[in-house]
PDB file of N, CA and C in Angstrom:
ATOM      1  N   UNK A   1      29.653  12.885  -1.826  1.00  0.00           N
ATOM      2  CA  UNK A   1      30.921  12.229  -2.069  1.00  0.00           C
ATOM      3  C   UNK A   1      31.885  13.264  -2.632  1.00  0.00           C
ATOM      4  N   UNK A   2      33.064  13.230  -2.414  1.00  0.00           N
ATOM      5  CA  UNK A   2      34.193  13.718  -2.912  1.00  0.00           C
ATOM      6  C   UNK A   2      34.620  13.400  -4.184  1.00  0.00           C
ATOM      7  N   UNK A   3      35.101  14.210  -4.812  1.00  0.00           N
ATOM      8  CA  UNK A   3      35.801  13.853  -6.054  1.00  0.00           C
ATOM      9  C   UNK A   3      36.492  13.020  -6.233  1.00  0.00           C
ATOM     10  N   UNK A   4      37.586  13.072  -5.199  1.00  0.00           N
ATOM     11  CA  UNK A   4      38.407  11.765  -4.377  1.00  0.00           C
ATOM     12  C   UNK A   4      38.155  10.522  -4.548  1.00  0.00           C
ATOM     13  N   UNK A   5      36.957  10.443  -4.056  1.00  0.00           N
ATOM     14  CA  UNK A   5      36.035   8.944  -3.334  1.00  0.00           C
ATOM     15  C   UNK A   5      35.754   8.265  -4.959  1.00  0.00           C
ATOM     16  N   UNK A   6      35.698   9.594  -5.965  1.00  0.00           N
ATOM     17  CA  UNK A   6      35.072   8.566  -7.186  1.00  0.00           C
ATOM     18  C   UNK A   6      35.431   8.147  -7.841  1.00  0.00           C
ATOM     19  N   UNK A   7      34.931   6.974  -8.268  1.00  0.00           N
ATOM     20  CA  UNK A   7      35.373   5.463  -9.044  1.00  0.00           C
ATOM     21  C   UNK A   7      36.060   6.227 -10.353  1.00  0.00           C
ATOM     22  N   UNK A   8      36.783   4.979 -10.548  1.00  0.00           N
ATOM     23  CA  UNK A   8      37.579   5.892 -11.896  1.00  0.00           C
ATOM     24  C   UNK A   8      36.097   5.193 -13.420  1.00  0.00           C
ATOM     25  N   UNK A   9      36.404   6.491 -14.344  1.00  0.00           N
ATOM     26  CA  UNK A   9      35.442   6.462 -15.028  1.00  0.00           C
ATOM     27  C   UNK A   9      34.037   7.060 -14.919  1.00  0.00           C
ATOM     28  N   UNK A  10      33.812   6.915 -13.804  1.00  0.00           N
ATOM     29  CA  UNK A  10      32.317   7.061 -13.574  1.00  0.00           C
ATOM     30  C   UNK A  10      32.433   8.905 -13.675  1.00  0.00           C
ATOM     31  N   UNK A  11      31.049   9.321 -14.667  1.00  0.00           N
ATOM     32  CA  UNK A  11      30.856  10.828 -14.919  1.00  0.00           C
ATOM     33  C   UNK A  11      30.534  11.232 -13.729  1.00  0.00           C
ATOM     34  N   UNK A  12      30.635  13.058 -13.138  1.00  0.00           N
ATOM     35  CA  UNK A  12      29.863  13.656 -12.005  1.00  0.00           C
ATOM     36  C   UNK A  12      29.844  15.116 -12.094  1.00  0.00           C
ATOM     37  N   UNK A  13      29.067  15.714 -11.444  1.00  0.00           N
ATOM     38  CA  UNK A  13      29.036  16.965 -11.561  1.00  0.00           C
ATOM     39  C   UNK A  13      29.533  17.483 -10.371  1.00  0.00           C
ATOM     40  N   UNK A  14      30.542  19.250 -10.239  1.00  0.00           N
ATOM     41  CA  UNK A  14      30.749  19.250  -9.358  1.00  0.00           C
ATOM     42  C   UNK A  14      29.808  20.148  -8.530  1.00  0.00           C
ATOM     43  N   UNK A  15      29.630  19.937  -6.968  1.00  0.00           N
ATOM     44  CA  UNK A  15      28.429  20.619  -6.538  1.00  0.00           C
ATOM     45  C   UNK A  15      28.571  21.755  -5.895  1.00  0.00           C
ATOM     46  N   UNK A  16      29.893  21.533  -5.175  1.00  0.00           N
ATOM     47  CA  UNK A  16      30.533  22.694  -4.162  1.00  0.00           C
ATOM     48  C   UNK A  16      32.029  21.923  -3.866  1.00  0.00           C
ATOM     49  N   UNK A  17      32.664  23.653  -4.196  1.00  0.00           N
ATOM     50  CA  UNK A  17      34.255  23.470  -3.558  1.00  0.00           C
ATOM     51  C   UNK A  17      34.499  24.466  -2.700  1.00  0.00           C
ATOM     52  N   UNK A  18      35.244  23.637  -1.131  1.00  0.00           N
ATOM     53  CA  UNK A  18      35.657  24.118   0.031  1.00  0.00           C
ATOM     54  C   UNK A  18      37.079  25.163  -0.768  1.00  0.00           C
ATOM     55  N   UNK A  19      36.912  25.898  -0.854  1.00  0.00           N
ATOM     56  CA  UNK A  19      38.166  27.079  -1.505  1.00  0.00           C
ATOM     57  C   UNK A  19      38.581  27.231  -0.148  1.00  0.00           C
ATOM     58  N   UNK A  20      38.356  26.936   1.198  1.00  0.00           N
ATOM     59  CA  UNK A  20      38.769  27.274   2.178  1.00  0.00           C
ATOM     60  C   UNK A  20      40.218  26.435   2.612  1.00  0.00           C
ATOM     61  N   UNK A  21      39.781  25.048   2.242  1.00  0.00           N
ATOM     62  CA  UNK A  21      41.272  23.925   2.003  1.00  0.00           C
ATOM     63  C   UNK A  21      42.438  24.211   1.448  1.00  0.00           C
ATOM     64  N   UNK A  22      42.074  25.312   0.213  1.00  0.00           N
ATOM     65  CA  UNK A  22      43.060  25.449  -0.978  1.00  0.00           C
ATOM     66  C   UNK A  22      43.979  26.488  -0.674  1.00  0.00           C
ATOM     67  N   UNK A  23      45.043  27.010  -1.311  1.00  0.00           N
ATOM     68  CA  UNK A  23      45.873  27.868  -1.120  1.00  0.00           C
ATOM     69  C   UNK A  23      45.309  29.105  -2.490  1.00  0.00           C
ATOM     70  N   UNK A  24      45.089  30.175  -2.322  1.00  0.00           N
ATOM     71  CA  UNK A  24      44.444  30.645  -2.967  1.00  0.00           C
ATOM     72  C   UNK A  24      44.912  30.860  -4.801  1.00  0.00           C
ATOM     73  N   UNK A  25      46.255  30.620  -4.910  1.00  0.00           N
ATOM     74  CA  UNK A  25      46.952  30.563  -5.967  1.00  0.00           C
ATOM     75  C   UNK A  25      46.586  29.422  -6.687  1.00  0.00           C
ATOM     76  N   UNK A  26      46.353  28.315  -5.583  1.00  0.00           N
ATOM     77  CA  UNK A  26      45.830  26.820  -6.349  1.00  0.00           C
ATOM     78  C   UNK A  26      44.378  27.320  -6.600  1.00  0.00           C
ATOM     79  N   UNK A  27      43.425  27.476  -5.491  1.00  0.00           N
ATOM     80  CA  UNK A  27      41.739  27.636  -6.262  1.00  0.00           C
ATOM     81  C   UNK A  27      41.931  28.242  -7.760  1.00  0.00           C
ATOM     82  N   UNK A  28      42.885  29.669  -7.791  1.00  0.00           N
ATOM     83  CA  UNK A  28      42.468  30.321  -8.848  1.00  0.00           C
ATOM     84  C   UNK A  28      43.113  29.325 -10.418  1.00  0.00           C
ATOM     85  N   UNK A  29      44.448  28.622 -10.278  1.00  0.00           N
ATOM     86  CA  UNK A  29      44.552  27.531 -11.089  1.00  0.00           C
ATOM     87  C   UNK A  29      43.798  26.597 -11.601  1.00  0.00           C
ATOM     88  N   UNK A  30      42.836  25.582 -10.615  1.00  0.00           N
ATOM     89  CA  UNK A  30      41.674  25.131 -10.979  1.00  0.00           C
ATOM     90  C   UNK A  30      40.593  25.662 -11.286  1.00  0.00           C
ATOM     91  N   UNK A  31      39.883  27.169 -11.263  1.00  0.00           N
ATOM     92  CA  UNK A  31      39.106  27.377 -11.841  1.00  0.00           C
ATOM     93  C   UNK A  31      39.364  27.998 -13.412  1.00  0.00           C
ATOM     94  N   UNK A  32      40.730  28.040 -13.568  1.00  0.00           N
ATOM     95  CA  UNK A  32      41.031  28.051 -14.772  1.00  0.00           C
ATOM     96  C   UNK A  32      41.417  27.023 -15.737  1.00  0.00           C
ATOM     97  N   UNK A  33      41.296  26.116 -14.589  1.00  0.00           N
ATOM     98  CA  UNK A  33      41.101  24.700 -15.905  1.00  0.00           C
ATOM     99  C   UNK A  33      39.963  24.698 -16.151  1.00  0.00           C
ATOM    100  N   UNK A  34      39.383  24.897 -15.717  1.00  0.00           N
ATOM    101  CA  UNK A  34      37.503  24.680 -15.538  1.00  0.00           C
ATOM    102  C   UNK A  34      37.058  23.656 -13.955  1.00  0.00           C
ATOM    103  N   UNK A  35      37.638  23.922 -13.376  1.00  0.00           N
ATOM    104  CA  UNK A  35      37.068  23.022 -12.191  1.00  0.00           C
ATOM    105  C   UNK A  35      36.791  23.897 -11.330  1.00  0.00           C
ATOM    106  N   UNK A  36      35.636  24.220 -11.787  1.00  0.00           N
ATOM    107  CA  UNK A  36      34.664  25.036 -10.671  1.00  0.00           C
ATOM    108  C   UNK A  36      32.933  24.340 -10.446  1.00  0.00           C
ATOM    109  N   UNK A  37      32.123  25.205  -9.594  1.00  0.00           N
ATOM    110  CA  UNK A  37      31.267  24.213  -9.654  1.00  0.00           C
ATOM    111  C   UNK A  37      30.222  24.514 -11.031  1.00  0.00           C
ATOM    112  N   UNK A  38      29.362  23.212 -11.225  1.00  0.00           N
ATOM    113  CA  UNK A  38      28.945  23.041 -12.342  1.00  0.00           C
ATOM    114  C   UNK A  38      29.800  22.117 -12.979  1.00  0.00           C
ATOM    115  N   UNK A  39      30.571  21.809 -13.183  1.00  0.00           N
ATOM    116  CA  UNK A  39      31.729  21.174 -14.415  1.00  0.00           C
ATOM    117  C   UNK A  39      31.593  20.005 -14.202  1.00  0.00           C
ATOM    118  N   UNK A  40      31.509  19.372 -15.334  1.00  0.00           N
ATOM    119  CA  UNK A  40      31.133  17.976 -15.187  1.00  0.00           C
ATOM    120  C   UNK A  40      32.140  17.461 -15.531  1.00  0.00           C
ATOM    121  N   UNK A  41      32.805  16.157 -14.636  1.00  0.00           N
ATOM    122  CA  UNK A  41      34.283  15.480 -14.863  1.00  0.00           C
ATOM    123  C   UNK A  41      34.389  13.961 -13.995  1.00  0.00           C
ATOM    124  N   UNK A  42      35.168  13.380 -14.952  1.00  0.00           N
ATOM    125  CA  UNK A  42      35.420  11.792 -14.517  1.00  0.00           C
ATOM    126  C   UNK A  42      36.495  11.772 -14.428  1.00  0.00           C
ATOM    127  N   UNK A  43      37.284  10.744 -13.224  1.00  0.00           N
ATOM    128  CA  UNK A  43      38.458  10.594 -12.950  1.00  0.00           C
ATOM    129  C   UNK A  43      39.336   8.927 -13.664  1.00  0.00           C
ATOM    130  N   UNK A  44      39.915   9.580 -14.504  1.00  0.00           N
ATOM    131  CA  UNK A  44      40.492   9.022 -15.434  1.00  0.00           C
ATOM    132  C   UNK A  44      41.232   8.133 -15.334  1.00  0.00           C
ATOM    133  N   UNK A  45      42.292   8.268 -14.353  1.00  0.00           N
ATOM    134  CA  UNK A  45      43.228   7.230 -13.624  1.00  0.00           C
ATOM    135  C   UNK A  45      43.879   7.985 -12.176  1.00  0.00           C
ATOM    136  N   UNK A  46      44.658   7.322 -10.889  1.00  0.00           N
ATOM    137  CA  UNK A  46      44.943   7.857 -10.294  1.00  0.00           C
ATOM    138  C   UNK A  46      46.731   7.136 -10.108  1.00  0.00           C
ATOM    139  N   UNK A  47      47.341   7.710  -9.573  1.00  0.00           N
ATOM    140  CA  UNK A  47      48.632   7.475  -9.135  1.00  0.00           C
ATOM    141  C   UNK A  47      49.169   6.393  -8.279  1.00  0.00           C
ATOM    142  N   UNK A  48      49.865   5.568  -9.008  1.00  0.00           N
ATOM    143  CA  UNK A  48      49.891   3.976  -8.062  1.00  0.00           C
ATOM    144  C   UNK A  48      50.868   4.461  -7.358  1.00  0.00           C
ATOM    145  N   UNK A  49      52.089   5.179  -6.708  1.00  0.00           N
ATOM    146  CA  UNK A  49      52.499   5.360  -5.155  1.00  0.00           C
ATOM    147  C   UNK A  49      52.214   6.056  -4.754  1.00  0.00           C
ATOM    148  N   UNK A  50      52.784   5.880  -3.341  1.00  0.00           N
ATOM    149  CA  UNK A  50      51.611   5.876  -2.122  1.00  0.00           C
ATOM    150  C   UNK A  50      50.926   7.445  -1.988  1.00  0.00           C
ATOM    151  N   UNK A  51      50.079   7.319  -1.334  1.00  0.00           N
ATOM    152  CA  UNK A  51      48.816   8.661  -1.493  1.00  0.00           C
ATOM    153  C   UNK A  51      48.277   8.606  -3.096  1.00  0.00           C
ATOM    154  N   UNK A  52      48.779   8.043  -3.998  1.00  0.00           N
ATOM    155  CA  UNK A  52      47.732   7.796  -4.985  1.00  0.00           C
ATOM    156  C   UNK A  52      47.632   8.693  -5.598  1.00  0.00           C
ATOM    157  N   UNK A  53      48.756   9.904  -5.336  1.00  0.00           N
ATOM    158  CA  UNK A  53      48.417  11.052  -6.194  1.00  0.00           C
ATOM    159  C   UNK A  53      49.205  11.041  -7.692  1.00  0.00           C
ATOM    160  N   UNK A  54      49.672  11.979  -8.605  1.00  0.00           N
ATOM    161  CA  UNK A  54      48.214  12.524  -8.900  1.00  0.00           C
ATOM    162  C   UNK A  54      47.254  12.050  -9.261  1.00  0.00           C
ATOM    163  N   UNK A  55      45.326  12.791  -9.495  1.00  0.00           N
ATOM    164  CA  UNK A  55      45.128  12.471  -9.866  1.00  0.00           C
ATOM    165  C   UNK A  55      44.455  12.837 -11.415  1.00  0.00           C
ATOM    166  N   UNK A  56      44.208  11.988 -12.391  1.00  0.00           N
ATOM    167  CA  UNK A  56      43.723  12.497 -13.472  1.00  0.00           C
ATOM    168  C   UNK A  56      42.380  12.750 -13.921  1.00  0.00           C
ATOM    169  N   UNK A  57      41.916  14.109 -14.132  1.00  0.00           N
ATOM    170  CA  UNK A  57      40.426  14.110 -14.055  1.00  0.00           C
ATOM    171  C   UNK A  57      40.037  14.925 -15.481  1.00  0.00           C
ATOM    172  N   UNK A  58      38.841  13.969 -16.194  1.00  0.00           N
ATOM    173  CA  UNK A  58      38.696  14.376 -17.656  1.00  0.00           C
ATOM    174  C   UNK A  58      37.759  15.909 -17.151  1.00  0.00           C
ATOM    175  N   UNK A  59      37.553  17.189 -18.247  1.00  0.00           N
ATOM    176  CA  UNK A  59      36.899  17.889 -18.160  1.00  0.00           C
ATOM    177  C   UNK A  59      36.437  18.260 -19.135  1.00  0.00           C
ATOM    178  N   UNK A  60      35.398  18.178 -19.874  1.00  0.00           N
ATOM    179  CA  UNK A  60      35.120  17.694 -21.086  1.00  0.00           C
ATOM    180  C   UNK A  60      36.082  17.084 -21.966  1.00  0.00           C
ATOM    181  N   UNK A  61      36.403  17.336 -22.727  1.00  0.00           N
ATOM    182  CA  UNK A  61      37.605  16.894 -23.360  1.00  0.00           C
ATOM    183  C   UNK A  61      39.031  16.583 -23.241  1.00  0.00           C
ATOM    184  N   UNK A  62      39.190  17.293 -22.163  1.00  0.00           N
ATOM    185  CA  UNK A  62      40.556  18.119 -21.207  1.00  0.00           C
ATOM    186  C   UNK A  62      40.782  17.483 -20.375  1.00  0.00           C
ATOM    187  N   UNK A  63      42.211  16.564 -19.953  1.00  0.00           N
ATOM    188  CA  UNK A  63      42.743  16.097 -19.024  1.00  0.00           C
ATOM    189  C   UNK A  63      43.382  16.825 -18.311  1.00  0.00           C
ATOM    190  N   UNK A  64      42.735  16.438 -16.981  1.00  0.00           N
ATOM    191  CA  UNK A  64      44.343  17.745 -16.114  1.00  0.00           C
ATOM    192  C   UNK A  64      44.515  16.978 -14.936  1.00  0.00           C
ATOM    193  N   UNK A  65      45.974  17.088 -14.668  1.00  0.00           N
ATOM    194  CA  UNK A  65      46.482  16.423 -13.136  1.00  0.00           C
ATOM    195  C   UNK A  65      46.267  17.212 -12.039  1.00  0.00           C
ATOM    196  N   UNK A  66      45.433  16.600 -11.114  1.00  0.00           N
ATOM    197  CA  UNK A  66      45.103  17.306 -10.039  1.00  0.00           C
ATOM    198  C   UNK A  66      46.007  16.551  -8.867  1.00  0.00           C
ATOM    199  N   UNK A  67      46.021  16.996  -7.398  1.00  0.00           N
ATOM    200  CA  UNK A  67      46.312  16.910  -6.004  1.00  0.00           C
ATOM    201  C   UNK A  67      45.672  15.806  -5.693  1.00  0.00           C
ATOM    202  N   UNK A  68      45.565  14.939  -4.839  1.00  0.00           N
ATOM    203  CA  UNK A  68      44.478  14.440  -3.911  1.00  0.00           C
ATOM    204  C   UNK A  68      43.777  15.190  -2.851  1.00  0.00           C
ATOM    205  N   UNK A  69      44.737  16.375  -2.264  1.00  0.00           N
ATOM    206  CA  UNK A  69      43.805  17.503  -1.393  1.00  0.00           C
ATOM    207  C   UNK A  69      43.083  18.052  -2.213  1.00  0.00           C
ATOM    208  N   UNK A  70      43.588  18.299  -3.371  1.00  0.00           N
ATOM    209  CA  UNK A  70      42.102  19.325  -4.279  1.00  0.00           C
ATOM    210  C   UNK A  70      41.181  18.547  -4.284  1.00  0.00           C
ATOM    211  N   UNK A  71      41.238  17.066  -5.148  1.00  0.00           N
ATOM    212  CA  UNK A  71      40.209  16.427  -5.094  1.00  0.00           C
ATOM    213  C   UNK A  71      39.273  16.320  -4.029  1.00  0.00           C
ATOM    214  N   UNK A  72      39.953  16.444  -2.955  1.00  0.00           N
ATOM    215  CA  UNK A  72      39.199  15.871  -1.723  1.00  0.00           C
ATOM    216  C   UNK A  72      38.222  17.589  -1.129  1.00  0.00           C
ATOM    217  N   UNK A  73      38.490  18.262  -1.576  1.00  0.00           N
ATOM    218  CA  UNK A  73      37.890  19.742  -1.646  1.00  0.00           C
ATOM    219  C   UNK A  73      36.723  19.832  -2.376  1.00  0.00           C
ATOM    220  N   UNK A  74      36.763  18.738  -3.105  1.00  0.00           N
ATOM    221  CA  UNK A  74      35.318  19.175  -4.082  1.00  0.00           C
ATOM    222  C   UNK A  74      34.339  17.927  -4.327  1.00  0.00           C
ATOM    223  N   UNK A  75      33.082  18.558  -3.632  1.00  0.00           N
ATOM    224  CA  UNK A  75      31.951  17.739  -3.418  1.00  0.00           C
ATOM    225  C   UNK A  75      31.331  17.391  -5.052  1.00  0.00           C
ATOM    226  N   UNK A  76      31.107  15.999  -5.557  1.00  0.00           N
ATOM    227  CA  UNK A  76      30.160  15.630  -6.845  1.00  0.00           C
ATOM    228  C   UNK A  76      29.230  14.791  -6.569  1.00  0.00           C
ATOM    229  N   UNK A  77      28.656  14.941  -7.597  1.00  0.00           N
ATOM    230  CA  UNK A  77      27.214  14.518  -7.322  1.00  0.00           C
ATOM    231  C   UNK A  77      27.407  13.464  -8.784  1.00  0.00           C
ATOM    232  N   UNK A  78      27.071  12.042  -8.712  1.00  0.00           N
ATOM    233  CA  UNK A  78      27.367  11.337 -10.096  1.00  0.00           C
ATOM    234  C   UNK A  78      26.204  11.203 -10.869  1.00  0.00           C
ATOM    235  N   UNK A  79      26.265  11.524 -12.197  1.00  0.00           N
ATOM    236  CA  UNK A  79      25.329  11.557 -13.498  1.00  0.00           C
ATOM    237  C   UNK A  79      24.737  10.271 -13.692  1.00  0.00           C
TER     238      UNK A  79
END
């Protein structure tokens, strides 16, 4: 499942990210939030118009607004 796909709340780990989707300025942004693989994160709330973006994804402690294409770039696995 995608990061995307997951329920809001629910914890996951991430397993693999397609860096191939991303623009390389964005990958290197998210792995400096910490969203690389390994990182364990729940999606907090998402964006009520349309495409639903952004979205909000906890990272340990740390909220950060992500894309819906990023999200959809990174495979989790739920805890």
């Amino acid at each position: 499942m995608t990061l995307e796909e997951l329920p809001i709340g629910k914890r996951a780990r991430i397993t693999a990210i397609d860096w191939s989707l991303l623009a390389p300025d964005e990958g290197q942004r998210l792995r400096a939030l910490g969203l690389d693989e390994g990182a364990r994160v729940a999606v907090a709330h998402r964006g009520v118009f349309s495409g639903r973006d952004p979205l909000a994804v906890m990272v340990g402690r740390m909220s950060v607004a992500i894309r819906r294409i990023h999200a959809q770039a990174m495979q989790v696995e739920a805890l």
